[in-house]
Every structure is written in C-alpha cells, then in structure tokens.
C-alpha atoms as a PDB file:
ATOM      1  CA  UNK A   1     -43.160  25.689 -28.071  1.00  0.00           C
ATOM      2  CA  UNK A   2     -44.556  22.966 -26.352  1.00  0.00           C
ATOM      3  CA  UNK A   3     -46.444  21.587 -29.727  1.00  0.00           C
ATOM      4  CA  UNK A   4     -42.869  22.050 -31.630  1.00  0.00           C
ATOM      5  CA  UNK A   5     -40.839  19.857 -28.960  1.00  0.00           C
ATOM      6  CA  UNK A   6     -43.941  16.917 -29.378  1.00  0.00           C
ATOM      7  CA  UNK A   7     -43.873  17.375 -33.360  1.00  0.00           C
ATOM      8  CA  UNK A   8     -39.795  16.498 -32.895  1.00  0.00           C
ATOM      9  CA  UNK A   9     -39.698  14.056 -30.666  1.00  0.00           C
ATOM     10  CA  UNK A  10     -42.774  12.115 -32.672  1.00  0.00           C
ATOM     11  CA  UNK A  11     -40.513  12.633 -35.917  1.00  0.00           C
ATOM     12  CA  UNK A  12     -37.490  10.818 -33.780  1.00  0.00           C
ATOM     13  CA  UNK A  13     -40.004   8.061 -32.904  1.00  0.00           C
ATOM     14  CA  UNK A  14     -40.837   7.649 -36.274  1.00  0.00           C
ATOM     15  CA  UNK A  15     -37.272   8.101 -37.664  1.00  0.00           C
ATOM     16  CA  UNK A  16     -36.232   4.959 -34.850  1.00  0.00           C
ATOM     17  CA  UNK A  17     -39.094   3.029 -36.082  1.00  0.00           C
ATOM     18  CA  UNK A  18     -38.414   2.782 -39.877  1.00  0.00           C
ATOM     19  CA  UNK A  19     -34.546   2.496 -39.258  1.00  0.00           C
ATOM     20  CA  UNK A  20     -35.725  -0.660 -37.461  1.00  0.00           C
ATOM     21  CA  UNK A  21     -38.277  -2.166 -39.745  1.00  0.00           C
ATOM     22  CA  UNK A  22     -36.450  -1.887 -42.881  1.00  0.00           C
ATOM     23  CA  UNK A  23     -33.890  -3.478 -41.084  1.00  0.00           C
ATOM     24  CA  UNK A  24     -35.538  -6.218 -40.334  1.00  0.00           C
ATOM     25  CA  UNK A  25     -37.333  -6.388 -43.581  1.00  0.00           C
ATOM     26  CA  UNK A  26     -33.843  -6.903 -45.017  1.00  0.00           C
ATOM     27  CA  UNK A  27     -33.048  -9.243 -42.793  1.00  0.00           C
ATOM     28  CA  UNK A  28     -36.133 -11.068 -43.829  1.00  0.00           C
ATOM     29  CA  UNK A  29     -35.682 -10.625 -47.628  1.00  0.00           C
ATOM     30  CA  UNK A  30     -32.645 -12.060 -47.451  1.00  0.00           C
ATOM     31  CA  UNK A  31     -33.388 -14.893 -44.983  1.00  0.00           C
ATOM     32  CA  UNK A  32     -35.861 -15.956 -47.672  1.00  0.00           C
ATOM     33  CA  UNK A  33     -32.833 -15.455 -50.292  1.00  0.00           C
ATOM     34  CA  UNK A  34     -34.654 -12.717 -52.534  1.00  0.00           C
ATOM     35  CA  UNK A  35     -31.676 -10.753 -52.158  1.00  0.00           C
ATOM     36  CA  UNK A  36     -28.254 -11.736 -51.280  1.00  0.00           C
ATOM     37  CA  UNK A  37     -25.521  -9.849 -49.475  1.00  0.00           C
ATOM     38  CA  UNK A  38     -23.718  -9.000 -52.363  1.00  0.00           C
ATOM     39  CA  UNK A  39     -27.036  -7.115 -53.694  1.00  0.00           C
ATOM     40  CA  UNK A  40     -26.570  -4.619 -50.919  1.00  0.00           C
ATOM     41  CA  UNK A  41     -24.467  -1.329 -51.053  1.00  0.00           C
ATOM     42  CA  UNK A  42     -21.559  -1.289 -48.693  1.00  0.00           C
ATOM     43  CA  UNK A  43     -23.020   1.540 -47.130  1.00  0.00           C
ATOM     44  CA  UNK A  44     -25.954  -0.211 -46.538  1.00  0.00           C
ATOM     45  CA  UNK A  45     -24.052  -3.281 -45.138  1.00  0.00           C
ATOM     46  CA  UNK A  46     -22.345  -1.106 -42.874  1.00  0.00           C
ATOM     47  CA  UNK A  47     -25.653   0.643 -41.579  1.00  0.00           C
ATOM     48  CA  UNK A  48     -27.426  -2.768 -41.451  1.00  0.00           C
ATOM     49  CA  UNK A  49     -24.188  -4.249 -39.381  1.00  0.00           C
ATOM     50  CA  UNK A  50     -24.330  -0.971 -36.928  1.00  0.00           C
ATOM     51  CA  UNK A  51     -28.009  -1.397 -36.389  1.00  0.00           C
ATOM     52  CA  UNK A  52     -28.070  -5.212 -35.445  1.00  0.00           C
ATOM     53  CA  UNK A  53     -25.244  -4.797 -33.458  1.00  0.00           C
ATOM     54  CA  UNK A  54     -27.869  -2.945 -31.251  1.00  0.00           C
ATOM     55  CA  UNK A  55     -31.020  -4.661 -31.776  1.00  0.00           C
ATOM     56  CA  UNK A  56     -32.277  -8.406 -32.947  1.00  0.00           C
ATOM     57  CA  UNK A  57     -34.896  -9.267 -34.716  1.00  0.00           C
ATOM     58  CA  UNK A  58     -38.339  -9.195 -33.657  1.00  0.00           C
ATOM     59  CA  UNK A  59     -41.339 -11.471 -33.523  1.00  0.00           C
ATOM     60  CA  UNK A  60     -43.416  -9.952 -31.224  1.00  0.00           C
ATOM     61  CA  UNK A  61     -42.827  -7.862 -28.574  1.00  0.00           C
ATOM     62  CA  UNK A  62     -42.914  -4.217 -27.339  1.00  0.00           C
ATOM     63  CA  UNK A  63     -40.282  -1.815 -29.546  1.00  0.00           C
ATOM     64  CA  UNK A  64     -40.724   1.461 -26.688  1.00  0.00           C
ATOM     65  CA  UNK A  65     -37.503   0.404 -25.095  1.00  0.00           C
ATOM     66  CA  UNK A  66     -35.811  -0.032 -28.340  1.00  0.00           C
ATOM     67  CA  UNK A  67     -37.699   3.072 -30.042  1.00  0.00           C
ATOM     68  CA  UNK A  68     -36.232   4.961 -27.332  1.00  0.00           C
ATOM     69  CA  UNK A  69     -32.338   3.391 -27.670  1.00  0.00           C
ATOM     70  CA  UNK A  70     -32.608   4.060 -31.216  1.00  0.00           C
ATOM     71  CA  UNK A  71     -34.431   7.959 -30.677  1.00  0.00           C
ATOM     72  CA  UNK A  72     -30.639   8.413 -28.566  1.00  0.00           C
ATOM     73  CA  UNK A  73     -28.712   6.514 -31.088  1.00  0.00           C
ATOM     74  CA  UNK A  74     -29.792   8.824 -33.561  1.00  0.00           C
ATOM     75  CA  UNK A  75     -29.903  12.382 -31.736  1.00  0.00           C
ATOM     76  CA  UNK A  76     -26.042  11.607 -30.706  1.00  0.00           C
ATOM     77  CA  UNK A  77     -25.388  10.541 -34.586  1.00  0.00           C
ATOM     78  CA  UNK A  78     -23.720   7.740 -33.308  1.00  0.00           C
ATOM     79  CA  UNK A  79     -23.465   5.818 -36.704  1.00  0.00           C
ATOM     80  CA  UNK A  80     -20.473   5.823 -39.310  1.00  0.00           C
ATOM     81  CA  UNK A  81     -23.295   7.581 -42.035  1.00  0.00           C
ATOM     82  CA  UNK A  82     -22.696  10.855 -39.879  1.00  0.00           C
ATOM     83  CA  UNK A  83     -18.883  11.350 -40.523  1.00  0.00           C
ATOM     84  CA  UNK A  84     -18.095  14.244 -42.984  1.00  0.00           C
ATOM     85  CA  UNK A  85     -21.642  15.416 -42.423  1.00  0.00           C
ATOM     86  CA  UNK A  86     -22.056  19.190 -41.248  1.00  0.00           C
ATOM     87  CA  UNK A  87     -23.676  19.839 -38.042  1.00  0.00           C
ATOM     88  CA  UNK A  88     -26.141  22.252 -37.099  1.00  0.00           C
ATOM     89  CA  UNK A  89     -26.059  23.025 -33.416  1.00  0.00           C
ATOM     90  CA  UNK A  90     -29.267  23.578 -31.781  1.00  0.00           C
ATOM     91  CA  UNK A  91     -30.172  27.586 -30.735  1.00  0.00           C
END
C-alpha cells in the first residue's frame, strides 16, 4: 500500500512540475515572439491565465513550495478544465 501511495504522490509531483514548465516555456516562447497570443487556444489561454495567477516565472530558485501548491491545486481540481468532467471518488 505504502509503495502505491509513493507511486501517486510522485505522479502529482510530476503532474505539478510539467503544468509549470510548459507554462513557463510559453511564457518564454512568446516573450521571444515565436508565438503570439492569438496562436494559442482559448483553452489554453485560460489554463495559462489560471496558472500564473498562482505562480511567476522562475529564474532560479527552489519549486518544492510551489510543487506542493500546485500537487493541492490539482488534487482539489481547482481549475476551469475540470467543469463537466466526471469524478471518480476515491474507495
């Protein structure tokens, strides 16, 4: 059981840290104007929008606090993405 809850909580961790470094990579690509705004979805200007609202970019500095923010951010679905989807309660 033990190995199970370590397995989930390293997929959260790695679920928090993508959502934050593609966000930032956007923010990035389109600092350097390879994209522009109007390239994005509005789905994924709305995601982008939600995520920044709770985190800035990053030069260099420790993510665990924000890995963590984002780990509960995502475990309470607390993003627009999640309405209309079906949940599966927990046994």
């Amino acid at each position: 059981m033990r190995d199970c809850l370590s397995v989930i909580e390293l997929t959260e961790q790695f679920t928090s840290a993508r959502l934050l470094a593609a966000t930032q990579a956007l923010v990035i690509i389109k600092r350097e104007n390879k994209l522009k705004q109007s390239h994005f979805s509005t789905n994924l200007k709305t995601m982008m929008g939600e995520v920044l609202s709770e985190f800035t970019y990053v030069d260099d500095r420790p993510l665990g606090a924000y890995l963590r923010h984002f780990m509960s951010l995502i475990l309470n679905k607390h993003w627009k993405l999640y309405k209309g989807c079906i949940h599966v309660a927990s046994k």
